[in-house]
Protein backbone atom coordinates (compact mmCIF):
# COMPACT_ATOMS: atom_id res chain seq x y z
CA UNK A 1 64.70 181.49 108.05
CA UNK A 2 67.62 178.56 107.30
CA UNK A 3 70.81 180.03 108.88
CA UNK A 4 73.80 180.07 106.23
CA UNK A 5 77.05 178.30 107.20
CA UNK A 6 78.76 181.31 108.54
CA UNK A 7 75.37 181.68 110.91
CA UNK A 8 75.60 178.27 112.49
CA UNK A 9 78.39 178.20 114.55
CA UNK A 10 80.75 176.09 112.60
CA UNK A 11 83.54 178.86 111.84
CA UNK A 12 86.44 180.03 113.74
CA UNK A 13 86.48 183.54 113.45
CA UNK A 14 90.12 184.62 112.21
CA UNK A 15 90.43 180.91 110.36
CA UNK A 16 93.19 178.41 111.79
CA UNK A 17 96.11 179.66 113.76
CA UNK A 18 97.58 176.45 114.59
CA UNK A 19 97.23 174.94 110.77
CA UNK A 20 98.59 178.40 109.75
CA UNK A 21 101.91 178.07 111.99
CA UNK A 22 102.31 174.37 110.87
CA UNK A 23 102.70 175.53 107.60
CA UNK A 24 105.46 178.30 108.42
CA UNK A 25 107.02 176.05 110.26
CA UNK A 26 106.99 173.26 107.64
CA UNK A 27 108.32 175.62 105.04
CA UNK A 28 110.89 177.14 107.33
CA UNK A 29 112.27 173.58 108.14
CA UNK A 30 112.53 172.75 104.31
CA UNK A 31 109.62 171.09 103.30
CA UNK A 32 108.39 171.45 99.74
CA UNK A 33 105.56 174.93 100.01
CA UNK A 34 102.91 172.56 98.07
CA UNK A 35 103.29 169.78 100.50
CA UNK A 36 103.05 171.96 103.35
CA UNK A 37 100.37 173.36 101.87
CA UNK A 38 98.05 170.59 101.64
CA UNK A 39 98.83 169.14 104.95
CA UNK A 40 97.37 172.68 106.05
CA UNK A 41 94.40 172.06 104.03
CA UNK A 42 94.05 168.51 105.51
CA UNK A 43 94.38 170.41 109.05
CA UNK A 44 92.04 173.61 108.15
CA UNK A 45 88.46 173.61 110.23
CA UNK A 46 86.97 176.48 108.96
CA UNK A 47 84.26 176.68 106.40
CA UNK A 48 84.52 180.22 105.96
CA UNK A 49 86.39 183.43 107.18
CA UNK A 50 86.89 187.23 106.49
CA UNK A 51 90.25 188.82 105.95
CA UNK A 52 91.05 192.38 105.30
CA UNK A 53 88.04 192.76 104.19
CA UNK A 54 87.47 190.18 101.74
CA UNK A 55 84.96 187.11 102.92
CA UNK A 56 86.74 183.43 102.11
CA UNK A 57 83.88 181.32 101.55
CA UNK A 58 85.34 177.32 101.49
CA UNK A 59 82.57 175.16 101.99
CA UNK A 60 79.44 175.87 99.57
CA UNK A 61 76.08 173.70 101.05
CA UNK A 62 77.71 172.40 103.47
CA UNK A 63 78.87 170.04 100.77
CA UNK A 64 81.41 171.41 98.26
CA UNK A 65 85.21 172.40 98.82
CA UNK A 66 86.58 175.19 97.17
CA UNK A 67 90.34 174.09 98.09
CA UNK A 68 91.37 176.50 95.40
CA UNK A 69 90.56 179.63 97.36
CA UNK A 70 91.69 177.94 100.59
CA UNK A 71 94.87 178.02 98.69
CA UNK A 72 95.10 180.81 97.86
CA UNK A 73 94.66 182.43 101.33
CA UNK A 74 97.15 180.41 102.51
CA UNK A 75 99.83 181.05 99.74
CA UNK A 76 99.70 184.52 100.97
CA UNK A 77 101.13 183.47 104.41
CA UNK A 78 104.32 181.99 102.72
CA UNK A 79 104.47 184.63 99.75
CA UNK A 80 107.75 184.41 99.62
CA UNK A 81 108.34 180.63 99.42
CA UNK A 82 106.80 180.16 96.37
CA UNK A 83 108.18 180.39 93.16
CA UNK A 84 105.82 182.88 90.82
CA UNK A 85 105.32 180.29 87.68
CA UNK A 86 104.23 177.57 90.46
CA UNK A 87 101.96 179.84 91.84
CA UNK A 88 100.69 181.11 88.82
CA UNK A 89 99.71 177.00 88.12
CA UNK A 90 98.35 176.82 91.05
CA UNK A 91 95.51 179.15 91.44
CA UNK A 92 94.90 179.86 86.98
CA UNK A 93 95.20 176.27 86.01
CA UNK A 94 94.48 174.31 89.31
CA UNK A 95 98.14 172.30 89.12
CA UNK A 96 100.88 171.20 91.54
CA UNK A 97 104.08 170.46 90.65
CA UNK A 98 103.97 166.74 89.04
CA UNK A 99 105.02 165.17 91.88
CA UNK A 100 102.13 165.75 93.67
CA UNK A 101 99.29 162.56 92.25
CA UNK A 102 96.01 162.02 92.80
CA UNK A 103 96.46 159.78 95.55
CA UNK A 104 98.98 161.80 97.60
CA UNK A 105 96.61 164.82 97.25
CA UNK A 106 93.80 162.60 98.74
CA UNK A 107 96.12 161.77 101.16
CA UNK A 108 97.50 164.99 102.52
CA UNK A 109 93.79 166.46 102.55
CA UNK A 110 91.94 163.91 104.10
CA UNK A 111 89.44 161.65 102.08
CA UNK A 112 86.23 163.83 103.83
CA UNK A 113 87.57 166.97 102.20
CA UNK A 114 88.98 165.29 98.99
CA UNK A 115 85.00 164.29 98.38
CA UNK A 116 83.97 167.53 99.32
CA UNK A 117 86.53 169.27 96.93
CA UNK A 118 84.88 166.62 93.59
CA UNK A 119 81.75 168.23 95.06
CA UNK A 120 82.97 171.50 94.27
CA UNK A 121 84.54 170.65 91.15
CA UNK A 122 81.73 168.75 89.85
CA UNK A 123 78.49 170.74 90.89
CA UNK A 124 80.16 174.33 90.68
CA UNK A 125 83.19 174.56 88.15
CA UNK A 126 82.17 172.23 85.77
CA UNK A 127 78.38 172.81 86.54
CA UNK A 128 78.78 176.41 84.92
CA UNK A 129 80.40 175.15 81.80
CA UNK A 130 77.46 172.72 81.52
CA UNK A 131 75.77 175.91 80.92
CA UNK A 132 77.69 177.43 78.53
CA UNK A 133 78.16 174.47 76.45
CA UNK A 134 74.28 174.41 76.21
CA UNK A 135 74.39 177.69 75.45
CA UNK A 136 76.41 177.59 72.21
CA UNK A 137 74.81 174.67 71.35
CA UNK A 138 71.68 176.62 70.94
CA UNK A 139 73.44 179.06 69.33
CA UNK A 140 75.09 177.16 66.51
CA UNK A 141 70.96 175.63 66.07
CA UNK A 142 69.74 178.69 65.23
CA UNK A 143 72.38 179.73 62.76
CA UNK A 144 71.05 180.45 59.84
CA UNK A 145 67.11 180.53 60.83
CA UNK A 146 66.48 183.98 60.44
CA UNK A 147 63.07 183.64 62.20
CA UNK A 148 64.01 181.61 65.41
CA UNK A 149 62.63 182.44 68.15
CA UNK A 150 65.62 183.30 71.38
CA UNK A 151 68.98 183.81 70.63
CA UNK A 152 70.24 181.05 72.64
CA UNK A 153 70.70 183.01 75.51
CA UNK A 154 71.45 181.81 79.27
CA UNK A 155 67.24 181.59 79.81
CA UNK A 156 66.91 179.27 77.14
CA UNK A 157 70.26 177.07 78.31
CA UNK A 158 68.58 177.09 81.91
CA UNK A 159 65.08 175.79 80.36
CA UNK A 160 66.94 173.05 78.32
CA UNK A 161 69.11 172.08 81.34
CA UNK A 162 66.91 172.18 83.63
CA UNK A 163 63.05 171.96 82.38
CA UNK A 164 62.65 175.52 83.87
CA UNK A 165 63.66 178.87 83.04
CA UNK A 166 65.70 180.94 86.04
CA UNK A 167 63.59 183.32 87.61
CA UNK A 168 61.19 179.61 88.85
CA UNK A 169 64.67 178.02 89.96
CA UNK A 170 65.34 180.98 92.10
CA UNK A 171 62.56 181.20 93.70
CA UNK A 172 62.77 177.71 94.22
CA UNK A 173 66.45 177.58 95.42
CA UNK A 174 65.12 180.84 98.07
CA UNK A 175 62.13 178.76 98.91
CA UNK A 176 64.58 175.83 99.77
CA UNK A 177 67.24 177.63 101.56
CA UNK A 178 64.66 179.43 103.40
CA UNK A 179 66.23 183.17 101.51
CA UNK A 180 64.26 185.80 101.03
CA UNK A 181 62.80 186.25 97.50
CA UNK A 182 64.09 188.16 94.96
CA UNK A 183 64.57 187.92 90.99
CA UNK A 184 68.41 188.42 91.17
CA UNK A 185 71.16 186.24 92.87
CA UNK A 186 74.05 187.96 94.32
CA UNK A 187 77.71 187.24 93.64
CA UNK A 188 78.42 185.89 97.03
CA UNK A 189 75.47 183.62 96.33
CA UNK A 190 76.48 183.28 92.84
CA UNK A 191 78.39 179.50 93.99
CA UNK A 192 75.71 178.31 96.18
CA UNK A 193 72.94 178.57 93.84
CA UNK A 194 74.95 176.59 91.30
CA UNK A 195 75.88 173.89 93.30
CA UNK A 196 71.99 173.86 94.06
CA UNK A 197 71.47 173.52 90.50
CA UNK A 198 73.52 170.88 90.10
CA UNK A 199 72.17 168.95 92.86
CA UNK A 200 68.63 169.65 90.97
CA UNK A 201 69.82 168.19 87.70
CA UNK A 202 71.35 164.73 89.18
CA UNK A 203 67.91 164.45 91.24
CA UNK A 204 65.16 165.65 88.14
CA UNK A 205 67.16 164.76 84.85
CA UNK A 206 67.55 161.17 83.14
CA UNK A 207 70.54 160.09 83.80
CA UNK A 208 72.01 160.13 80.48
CA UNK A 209 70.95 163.73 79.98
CA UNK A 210 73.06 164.26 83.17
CA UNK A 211 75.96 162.35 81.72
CA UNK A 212 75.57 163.55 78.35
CA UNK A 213 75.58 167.35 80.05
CA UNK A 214 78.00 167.02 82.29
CA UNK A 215 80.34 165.30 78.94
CA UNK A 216 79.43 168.94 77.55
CA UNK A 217 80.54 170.90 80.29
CA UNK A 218 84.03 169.09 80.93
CA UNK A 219 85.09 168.98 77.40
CA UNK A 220 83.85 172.91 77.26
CA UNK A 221 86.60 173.49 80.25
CA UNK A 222 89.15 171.41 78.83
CA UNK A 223 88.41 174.27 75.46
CA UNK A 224 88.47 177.16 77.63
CA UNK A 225 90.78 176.54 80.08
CA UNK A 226 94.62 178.36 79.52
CA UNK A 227 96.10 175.06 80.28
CA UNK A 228 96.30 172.14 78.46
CA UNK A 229 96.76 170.20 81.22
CA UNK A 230 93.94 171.47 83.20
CA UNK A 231 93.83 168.46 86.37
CA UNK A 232 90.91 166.96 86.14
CA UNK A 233 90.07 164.73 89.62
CA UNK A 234 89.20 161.25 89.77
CA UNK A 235 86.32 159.88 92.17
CA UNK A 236 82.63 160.41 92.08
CA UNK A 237 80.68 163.67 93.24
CA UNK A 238 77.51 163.82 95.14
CA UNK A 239 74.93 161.95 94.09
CA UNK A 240 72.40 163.67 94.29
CA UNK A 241 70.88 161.79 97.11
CA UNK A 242 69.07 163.57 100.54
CA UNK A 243 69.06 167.06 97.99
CA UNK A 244 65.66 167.84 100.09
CA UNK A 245 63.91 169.03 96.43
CA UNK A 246 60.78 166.09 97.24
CA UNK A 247 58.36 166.63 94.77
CA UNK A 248 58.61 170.13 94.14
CA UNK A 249 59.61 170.86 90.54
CA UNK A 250 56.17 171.85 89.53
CA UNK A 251 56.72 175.40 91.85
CA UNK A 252 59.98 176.28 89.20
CA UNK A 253 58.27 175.95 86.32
């Protein structure tokens, strides 16, 4: 059986001490919290961690950077340095203060990790709005044919995403990861199997569908999202290339 991240070796067990005291000791000596903060990003090493209970999984496929959730473990160190509203920004609407660009935030996290994080953005967040957008899509087809067949529900988004409905991509995603098979995918999972399909679109779809999609899912976001200034990165995710799928789409069908 493949070993999951927190199986091979790669984590340190109660996350970062010395990238946790660098930003205490940044804050305490005046620095702006959000600064602070992302040089401790740019100095974090571990892909995942439990704390009081709850498991902080950062890195999903060894690819894809949640720095959101890094975030907001480490806001909880300096509670009291930042300001609610700021906060609030932060981990609902994914914003720093404006004086915090693109290319300072690339900066202060490292390029490796700033790739890693449009992984995450790309082939999880906006990844699950591709779905959704698909899925009212369908929905607004079939209004007013009283005898379609479907409701345009998530099985028929997955089949016209995808080319195959999602009980064959799971077992194809288990089969790939080495997992053991079952019909259901659980939460913590949940992240890794989207970023999976994602990977599986860019390296079965035309590329136009995958543009066209992926058009879908960020203007769906934009919609949905509480802010109207929802930060959207700049850069190029994975491309799909080395995804280790072959020639195997026939077994999710």
């Amino acid at each position: 059986m493949a070993k999951r991240d927190s199986e091979a070796g790669c984590l340190a067990p109660a996350g970062d001490s010395e990238a946790i005291s660098h930003l205490k000791g940044a804050v305490a000596a005046g620095k702006p919290w959000y600064i602070a903060l992302l040089e401790t990003v740019g100095l974090w090493s571990s892909s995942e961690e439990t704390r009081n209970g709850r498991r902080y999984r950062y890195l999903i496929g060894g690819e894809a950077f949640d720095w959101l959730l890094l975030a907001e473990r480490l806001c909880e160190e300096i509670a009291d340095a930042v300001p609610r509203h700021e906060l609030i920004d932060l981990l609902f609407g994914g914003r720093l203060p404006d004086e915090v660009s693109d290319e300072l935030f690339k900066e202060l996290i490292g390029s490796a990790k700033y790739h890693a994080y449009l992984n995450y953005f790309y082939g999880v967040v906006v990844e699950k709005f591709v779905l959704l957008a698909v899925e009212e899509e369908i929905r607004k087809e079939r209004v007013g044919h009283v005898f379609s067949v479907g409701d345009g529900s998530a099985e028929d988004g997955y089949q016209r995403i995808y080319g195959a409905g999602l009980e064959g991509l799971l077992r194809l995603f288990r089969k790939e990861k080495g997992y053991p098979q079952s019909k259901t995918v659980a939460s913590d999972d949940l992240e890794e199997f989207t970023y999976w399909l994602f990977k599986y679109r860019l390296a079965y779809c035309d590329r136009e569908r995958v543009a066209s999609d992926t058009k879908k899912g960020l203007e769906y976001l934009r919609r949905l999202s509480r802010s109207k200034r929802l930060r959207i990165p700049r850069g190029n995710a994975v491309d799909g290339e080395g995804a280790g799928l072959g020639e195997r789409r026939d077994e999710a069908q």
